[in-house]
N, C-alpha and C. Protein backbone atom coordinates (compact mmCIF):
# COMPACT_ATOMS: atom_id res chain seq x y z
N UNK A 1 93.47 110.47 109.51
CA UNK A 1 92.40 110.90 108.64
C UNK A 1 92.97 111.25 107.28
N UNK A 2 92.25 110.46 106.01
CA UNK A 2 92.72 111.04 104.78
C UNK A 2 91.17 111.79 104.03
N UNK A 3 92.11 112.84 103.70
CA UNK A 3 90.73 113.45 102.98
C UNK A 3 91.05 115.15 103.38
N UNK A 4 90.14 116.07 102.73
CA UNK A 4 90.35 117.46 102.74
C UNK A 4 89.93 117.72 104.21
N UNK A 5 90.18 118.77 105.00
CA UNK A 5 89.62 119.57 106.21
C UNK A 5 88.56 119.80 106.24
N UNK A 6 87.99 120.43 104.62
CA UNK A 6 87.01 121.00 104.81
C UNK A 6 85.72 120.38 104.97
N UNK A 7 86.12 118.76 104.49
CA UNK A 7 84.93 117.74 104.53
C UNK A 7 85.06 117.09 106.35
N UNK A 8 86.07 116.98 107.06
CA UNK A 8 85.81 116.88 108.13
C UNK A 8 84.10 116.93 109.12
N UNK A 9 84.21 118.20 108.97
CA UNK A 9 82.84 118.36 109.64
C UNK A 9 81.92 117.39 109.35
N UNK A 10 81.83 116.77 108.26
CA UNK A 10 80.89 115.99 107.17
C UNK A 10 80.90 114.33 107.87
N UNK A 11 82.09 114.32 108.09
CA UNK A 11 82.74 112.47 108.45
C UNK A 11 82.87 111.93 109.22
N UNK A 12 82.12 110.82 109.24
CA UNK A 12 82.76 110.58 110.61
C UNK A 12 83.80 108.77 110.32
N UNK A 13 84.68 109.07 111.57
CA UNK A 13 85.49 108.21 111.76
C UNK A 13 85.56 107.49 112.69
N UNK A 14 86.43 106.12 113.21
CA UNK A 14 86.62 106.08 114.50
C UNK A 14 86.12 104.44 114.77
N UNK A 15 86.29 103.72 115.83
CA UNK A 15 86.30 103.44 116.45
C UNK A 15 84.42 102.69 116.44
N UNK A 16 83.97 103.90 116.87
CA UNK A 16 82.92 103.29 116.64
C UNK A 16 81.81 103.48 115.44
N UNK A 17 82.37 104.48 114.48
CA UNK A 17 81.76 103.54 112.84
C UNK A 17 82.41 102.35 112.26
N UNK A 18 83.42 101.82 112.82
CA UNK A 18 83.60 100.09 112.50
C UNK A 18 83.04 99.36 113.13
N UNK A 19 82.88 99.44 115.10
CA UNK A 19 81.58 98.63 115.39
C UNK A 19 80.45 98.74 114.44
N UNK A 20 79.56 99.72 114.39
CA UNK A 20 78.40 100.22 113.50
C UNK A 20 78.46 99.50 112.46
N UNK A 21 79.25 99.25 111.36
CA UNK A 21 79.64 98.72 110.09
C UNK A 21 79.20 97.22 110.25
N UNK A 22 80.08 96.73 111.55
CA UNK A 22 80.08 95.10 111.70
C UNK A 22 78.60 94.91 112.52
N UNK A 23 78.08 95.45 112.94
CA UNK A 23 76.70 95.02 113.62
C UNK A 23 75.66 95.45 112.19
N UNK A 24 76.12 95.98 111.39
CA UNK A 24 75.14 96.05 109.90
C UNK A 24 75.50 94.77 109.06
N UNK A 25 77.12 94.52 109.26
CA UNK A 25 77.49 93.37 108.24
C UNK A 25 76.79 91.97 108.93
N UNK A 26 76.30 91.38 110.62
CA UNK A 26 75.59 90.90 110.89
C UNK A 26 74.37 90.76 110.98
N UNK A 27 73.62 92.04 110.60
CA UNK A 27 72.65 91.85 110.91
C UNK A 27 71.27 91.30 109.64
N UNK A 28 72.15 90.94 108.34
CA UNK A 28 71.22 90.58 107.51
C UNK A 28 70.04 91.95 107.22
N UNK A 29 69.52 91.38 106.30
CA UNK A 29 68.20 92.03 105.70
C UNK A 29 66.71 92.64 106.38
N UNK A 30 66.46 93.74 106.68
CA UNK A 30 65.86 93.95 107.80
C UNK A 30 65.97 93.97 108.80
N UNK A 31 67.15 93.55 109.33
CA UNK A 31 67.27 93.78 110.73
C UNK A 31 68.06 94.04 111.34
N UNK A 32 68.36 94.30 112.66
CA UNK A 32 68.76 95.80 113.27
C UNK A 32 69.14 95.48 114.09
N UNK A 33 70.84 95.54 114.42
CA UNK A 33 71.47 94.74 115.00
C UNK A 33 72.48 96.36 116.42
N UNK A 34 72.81 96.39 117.52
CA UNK A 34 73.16 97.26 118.74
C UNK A 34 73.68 97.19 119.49
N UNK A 35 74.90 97.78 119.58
CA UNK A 35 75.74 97.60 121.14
C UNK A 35 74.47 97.54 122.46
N UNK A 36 75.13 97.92 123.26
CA UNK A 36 75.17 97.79 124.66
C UNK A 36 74.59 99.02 125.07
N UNK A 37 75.25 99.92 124.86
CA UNK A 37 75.23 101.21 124.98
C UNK A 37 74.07 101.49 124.69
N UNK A 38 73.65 101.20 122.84
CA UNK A 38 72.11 101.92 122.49
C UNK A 38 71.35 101.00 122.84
N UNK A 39 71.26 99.93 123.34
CA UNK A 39 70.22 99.33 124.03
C UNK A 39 69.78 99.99 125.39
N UNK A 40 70.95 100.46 126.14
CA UNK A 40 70.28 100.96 126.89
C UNK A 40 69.83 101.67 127.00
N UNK A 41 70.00 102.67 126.03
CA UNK A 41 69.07 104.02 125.41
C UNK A 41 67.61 103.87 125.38
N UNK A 42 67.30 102.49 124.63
CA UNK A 42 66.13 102.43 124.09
C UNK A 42 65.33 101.40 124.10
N UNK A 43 65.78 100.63 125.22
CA UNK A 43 65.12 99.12 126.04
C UNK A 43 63.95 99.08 126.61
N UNK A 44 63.67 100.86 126.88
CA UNK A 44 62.14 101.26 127.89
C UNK A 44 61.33 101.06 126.75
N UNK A 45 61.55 101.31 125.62
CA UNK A 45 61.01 101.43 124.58
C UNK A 45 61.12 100.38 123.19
N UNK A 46 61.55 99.42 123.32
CA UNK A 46 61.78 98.54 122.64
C UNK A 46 61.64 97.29 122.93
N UNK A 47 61.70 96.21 121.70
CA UNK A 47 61.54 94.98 121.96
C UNK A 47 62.55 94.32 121.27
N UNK A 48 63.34 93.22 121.38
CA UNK A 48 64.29 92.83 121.57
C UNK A 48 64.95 91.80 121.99
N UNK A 49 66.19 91.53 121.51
CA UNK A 49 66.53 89.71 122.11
C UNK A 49 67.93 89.67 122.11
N UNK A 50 68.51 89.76 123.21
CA UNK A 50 70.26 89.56 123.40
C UNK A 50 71.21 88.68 122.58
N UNK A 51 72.02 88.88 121.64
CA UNK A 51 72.44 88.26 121.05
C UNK A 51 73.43 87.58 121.62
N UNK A 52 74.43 87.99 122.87
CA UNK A 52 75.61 87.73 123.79
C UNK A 52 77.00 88.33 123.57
N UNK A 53 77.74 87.36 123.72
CA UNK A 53 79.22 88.33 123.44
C UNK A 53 79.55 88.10 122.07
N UNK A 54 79.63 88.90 121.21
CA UNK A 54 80.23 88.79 119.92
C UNK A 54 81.90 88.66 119.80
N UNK A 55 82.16 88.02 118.72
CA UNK A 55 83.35 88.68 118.63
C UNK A 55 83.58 89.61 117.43
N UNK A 56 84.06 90.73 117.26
CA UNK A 56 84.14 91.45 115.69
C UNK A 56 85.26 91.68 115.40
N UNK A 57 84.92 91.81 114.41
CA UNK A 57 86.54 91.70 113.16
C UNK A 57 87.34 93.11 113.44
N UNK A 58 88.59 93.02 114.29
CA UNK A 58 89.19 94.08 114.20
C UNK A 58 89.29 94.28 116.07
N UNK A 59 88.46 93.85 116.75
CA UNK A 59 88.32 94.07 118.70
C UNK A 59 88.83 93.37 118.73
N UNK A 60 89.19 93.33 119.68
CA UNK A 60 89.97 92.69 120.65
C UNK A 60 88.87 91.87 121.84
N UNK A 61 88.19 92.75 122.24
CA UNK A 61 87.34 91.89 123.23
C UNK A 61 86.21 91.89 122.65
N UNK A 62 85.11 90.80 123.22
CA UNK A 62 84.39 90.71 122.54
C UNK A 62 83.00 92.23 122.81
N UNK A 63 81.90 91.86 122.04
CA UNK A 63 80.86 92.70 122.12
C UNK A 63 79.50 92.10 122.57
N UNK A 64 79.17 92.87 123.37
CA UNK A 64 77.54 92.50 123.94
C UNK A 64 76.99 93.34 123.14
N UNK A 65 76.03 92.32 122.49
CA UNK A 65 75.08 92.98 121.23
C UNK A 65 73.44 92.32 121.50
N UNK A 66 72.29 92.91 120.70
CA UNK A 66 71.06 93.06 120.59
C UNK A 66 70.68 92.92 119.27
N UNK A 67 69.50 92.15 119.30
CA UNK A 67 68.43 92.36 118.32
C UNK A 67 67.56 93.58 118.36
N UNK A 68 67.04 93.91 117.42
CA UNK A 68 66.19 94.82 117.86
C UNK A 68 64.89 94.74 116.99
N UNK A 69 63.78 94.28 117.75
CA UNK A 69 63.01 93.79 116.50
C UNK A 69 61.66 94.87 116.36
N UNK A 70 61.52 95.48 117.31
CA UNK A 70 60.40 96.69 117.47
C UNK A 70 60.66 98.00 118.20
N UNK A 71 60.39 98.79 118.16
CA UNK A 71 60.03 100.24 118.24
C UNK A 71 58.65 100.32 118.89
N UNK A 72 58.75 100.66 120.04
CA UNK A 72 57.12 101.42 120.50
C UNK A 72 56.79 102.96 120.39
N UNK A 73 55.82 103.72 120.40
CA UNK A 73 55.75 104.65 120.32
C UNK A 73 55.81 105.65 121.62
N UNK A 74 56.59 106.47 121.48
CA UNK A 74 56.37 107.37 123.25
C UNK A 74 54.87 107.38 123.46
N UNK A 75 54.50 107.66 124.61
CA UNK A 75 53.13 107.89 125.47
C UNK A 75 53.68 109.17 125.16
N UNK A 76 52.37 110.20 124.67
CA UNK A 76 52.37 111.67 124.39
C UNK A 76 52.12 112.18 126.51
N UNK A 77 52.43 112.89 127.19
CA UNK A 77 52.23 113.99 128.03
C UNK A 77 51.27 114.62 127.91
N UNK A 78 50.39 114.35 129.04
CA UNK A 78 49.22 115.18 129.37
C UNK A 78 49.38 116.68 129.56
């Protein structure tokens, strides 16, 4: 890490803000590109189209990635 301590709290680093970076540098204009991981977060609730194994600049293995082309809204609780 370069940079003061005190901005720490502030930053983030790592691992996976370079995935993050490269699924933005693919994903063009409007659209909204996701590991594996946050798909499965948000698949009950979304719409979407598997992109397959990626490869990204800097992994080693590849990445299972997503489109993500909609957002539904939660059902509010009775």
């Amino acid at each position: 890490y370069i940079g003061s301590p005190k901005r720490m709290d502030f930053t983030v680093v790592g691992d996976r803000v370079n995935t993050a970076k490269r699924f933005c540098d693919m994903a063009g204009p409007g659209k909204v590109v996701v590991g594996h991981h946050t798909w499965s977060a948000i698949k009950e609730r979304a719409e979407g189209m598997p992109m397959g194994q990626l490869t990204l600049k800097g992994k080693q293995q590849t990445v299972l990635a997503y489109e993500v082309h909609s957002l539904f809204k939660e059902k509010e609780h009775a």
